[in-house]
C-alpha atoms as a PDB file:
ATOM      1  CA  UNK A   1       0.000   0.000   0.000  1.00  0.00           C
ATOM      2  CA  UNK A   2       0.875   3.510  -0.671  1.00  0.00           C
ATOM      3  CA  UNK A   3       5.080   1.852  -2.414  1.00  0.00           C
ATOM      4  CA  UNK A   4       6.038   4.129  -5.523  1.00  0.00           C
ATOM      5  CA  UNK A   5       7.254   1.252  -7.414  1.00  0.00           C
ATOM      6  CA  UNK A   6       8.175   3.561 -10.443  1.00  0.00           C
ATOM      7  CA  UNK A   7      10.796   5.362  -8.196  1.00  0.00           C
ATOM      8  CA  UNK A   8      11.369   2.550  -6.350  1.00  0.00           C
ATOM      9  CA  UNK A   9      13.006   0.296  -9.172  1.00  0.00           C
ATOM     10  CA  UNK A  10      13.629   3.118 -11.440  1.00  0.00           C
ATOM     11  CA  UNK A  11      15.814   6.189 -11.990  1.00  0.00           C
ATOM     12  CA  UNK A  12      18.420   8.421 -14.203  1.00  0.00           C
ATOM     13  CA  UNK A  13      20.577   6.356 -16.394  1.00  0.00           C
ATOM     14  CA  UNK A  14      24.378   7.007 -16.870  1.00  0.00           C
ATOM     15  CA  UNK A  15      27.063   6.380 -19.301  1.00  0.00           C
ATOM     16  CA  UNK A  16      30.649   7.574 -18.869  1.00  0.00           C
ATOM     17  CA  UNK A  17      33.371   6.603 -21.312  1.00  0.00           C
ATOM     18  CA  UNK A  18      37.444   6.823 -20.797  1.00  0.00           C
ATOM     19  CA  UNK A  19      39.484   6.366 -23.725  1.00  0.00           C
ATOM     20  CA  UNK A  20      43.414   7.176 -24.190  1.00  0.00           C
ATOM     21  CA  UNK A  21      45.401   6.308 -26.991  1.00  0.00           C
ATOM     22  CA  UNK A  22      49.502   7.108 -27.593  1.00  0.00           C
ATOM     23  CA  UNK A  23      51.074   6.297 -30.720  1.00  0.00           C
ATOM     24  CA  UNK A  24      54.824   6.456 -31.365  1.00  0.00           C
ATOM     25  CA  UNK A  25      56.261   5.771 -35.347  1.00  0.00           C
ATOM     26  CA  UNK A  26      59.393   5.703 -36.936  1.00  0.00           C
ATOM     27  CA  UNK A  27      60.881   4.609 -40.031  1.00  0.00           C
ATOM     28  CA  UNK A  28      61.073   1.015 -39.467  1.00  0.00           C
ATOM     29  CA  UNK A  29      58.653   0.759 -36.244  1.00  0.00           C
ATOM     30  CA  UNK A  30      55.258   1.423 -34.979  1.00  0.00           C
ATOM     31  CA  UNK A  31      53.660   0.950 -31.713  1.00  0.00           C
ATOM     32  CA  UNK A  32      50.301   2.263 -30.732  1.00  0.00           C
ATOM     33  CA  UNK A  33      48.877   1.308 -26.988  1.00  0.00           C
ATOM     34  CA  UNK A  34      45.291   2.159 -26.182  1.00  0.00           C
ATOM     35  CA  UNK A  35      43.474   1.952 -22.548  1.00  0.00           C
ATOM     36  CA  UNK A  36      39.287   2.366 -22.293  1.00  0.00           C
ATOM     37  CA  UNK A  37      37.029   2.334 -19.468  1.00  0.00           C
ATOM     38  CA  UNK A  38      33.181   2.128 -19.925  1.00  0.00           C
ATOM     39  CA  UNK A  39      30.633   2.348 -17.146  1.00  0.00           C
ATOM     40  CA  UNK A  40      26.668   2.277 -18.199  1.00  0.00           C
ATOM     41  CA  UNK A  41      24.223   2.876 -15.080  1.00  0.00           C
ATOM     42  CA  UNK A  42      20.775   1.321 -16.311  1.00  0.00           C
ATOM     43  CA  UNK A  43      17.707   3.350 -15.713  1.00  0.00           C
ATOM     44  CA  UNK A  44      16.505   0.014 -13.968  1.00  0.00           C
ATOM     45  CA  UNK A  45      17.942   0.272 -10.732  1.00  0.00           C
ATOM     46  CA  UNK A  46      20.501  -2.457  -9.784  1.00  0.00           C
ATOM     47  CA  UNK A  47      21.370  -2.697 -13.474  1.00  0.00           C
ATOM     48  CA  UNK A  48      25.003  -1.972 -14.688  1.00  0.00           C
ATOM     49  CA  UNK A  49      28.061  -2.884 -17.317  1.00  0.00           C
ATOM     50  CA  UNK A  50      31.450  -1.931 -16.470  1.00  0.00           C
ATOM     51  CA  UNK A  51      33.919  -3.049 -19.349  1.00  0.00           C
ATOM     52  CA  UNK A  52      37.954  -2.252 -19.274  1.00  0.00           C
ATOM     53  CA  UNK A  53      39.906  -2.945 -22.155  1.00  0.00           C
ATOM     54  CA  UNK A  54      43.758  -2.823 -23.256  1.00  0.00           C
ATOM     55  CA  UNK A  55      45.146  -2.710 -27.032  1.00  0.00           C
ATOM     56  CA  UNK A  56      48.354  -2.457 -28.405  1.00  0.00           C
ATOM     57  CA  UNK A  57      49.600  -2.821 -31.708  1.00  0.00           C
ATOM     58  CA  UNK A  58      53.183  -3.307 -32.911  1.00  0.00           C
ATOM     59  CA  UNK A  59      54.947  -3.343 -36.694  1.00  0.00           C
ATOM     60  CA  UNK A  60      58.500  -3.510 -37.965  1.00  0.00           C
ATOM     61  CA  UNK A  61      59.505  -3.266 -41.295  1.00  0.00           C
ATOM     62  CA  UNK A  62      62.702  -5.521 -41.679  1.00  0.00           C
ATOM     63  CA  UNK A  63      62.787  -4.830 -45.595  1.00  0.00           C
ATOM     64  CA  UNK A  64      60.416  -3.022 -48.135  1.00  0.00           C
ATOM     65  CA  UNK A  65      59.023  -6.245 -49.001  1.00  0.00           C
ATOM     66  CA  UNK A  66      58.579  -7.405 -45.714  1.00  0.00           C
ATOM     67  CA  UNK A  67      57.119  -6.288 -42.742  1.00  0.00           C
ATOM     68  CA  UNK A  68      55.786  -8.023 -39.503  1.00  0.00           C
ATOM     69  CA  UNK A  69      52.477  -6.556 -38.104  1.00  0.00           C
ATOM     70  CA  UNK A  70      50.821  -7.881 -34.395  1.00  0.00           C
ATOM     71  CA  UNK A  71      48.108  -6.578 -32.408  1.00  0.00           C
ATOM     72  CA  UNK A  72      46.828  -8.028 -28.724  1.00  0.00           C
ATOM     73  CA  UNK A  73      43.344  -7.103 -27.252  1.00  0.00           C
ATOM     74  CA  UNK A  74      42.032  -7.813 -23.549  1.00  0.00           C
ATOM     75  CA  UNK A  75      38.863  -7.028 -22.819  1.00  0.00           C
ATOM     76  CA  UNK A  76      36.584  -7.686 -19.506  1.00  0.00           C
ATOM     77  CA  UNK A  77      33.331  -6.931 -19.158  1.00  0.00           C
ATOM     78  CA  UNK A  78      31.137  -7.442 -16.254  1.00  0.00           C
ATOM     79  CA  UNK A  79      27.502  -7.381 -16.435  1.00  0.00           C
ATOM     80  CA  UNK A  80      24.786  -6.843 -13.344  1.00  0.00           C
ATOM     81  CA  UNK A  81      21.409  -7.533 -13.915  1.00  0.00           C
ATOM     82  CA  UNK A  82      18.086  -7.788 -11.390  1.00  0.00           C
ATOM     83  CA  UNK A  83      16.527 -11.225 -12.162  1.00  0.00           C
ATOM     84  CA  UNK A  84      14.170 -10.844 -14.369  1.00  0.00           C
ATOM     85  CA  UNK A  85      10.474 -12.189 -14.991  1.00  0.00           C
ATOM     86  CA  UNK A  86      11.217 -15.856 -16.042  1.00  0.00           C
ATOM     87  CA  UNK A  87      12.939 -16.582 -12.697  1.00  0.00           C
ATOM     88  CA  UNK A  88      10.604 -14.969 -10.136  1.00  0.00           C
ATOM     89  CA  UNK A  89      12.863 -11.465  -9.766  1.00  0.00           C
ATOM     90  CA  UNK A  90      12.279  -7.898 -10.881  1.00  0.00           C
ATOM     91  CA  UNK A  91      10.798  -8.436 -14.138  1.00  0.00           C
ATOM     92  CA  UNK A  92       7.594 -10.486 -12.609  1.00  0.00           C
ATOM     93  CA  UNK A  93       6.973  -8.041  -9.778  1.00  0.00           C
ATOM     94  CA  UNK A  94       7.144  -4.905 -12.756  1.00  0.00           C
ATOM     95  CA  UNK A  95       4.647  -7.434 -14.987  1.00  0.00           C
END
């Protein structure tokens, strides 16, 4: 009796995004490193995905015919969700 159950399960939403990059190239060599941070606060409340992620990226040329390019990516990503309808959480209290 008497529960807001709009502002009780739901607000402002958010996003906030972090992303530096540094490059370096000379004649023969290339190297590029890259960080990022992403946050996104869900309107629903309880609801959020953080992700971090790390690139770099490398080349050498050893001769004008040949030249050696790598790249290495790590990302993590974490993801928090209410239960929703299907198993008896937020969703089926909202229904």
């Amino acid at each position: 009796t008497n529960t807001d159950w709009v502002k009780e399960t739901a607000g402002t939403g958010f996003k906030m995004l972090h992303t530096i990059g540094i490059s370096n190239k000379t004649e023969k060599n290339g190297l590029y490193v890259g960080l990022t941070y992403d946050r996104n606060g869900s309107y629903l409340l309880g609801n959020s995905y953080t992700r971090q992620s790390v690139r770099v990226n490398w080349d050498h040329e050893f001769s004008k015919k040949l030249k050696l390019v790598t790249g290495v990516n790590y990302t993590r990503g974490i993801n928090k969700r209410v239960s929703a309808a299907w198993n008896g959480g937020f969703g089926e209290a909202m229904s």
